[in-house]
Protein backbone atom coordinates (compact mmCIF):
# COMPACT_ATOMS: atom_id res chain seq x y z
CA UNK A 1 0.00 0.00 0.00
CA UNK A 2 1.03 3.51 -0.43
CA UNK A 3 0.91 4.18 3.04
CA UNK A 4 3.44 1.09 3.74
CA UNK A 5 5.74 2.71 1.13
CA UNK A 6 5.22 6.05 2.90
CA UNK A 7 6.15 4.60 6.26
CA UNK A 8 9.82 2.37 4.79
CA UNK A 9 10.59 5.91 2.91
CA UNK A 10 10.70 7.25 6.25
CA UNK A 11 12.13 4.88 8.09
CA UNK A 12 15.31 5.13 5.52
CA UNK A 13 15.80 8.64 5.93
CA UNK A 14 15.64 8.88 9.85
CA UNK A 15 18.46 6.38 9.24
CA UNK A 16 16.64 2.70 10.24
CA UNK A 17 17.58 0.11 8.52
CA UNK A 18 15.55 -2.58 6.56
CA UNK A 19 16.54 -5.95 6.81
CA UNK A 20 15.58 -9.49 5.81
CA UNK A 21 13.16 -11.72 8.57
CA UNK A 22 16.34 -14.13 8.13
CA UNK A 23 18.57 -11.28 8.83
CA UNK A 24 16.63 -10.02 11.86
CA UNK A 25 16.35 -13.81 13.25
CA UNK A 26 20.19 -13.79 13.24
CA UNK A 27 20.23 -10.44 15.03
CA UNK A 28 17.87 -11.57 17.79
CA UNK A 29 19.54 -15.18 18.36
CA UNK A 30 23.03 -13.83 17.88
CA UNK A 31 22.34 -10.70 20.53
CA UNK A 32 23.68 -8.38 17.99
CA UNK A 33 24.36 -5.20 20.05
CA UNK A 34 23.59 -2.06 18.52
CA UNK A 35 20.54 -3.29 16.79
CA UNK A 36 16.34 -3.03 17.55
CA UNK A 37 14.21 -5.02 15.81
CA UNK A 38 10.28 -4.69 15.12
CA UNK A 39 7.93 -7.12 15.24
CA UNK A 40 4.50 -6.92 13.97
CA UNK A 41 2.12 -9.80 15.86
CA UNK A 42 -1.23 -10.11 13.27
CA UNK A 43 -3.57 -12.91 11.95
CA UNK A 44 -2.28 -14.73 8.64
CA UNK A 45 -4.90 -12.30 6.96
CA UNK A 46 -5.42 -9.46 8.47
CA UNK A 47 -8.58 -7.95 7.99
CA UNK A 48 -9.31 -4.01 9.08
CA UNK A 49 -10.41 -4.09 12.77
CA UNK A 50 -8.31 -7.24 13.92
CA UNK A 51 -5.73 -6.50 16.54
CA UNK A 52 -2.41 -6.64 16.04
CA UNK A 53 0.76 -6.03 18.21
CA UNK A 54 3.60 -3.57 17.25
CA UNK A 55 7.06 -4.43 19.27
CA UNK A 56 10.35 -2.74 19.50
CA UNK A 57 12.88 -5.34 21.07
CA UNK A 58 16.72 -4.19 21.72
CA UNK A 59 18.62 -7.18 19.74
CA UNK A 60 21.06 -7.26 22.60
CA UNK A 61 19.58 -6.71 25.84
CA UNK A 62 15.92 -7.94 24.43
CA UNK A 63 14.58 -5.48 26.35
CA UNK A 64 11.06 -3.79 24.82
CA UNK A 65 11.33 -0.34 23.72
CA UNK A 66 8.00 -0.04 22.33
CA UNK A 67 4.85 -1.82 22.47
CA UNK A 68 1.68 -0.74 21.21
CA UNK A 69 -1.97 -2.77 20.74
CA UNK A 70 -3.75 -1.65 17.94
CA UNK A 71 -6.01 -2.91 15.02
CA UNK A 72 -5.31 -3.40 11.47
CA UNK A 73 -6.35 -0.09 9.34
CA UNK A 74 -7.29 -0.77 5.78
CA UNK A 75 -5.09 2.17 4.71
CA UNK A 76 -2.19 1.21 7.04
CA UNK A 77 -2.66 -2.74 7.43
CA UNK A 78 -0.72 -4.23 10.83
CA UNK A 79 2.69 -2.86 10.10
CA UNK A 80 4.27 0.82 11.80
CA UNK A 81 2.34 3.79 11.12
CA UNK A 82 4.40 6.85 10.19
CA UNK A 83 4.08 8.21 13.03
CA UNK A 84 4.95 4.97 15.10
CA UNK A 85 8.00 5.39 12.38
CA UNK A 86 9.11 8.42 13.93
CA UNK A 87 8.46 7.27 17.44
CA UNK A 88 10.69 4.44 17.20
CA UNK A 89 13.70 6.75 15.42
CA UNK A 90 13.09 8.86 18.24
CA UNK A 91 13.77 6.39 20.76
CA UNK A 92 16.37 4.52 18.75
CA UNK A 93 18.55 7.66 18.54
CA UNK A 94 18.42 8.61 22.29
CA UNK A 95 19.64 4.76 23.13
């Protein structure tokens, strides 16, 4: 969706990286310091108005950074909104 594309584009140029689910596995189960990963928890097909879970995990520590509970939005679907974008940059760069 164009939103989706809206909220990567962003994510780039606040300076987060986009990596492969294989890539971010290796983070987490290597404790790759340095690194947060997200984690979007949603049905197989999510349909607008199902819940879905939005994480922020530190690859290192595996502490939680962010969490938020929210439901699938048929312009957004269950990934990061924007605005989540810029709340996770924001709390990526004061770590």
């Amino acid at each position: 969706s164009s939103a989706r594309k809206a909220a990567s584009a962003l994510a780039l140029e606040t300076g987060v990286s986009i990596v492969s689910e294989e890539e971010a596995d290796k983070y987490m189960n290597d404790g790759k310091e340095g690194f947060a990963l997200s984690y979007v928890v949603a049905p197989s097909e999510p349909m607008p108005g199902a819940v879905c879970y939005r994480m922020l995990i530190d690859a290192y520590t595996h502490q939680l950074y962010y969490y938020s509970k929210g439901k699938v939005s048929k312009k957004e679907g269950a990934g990061f909104s924007a605005g989540e974008v810029r709340k996770v940059s924001s709390i990526i760069s004061k770590q």
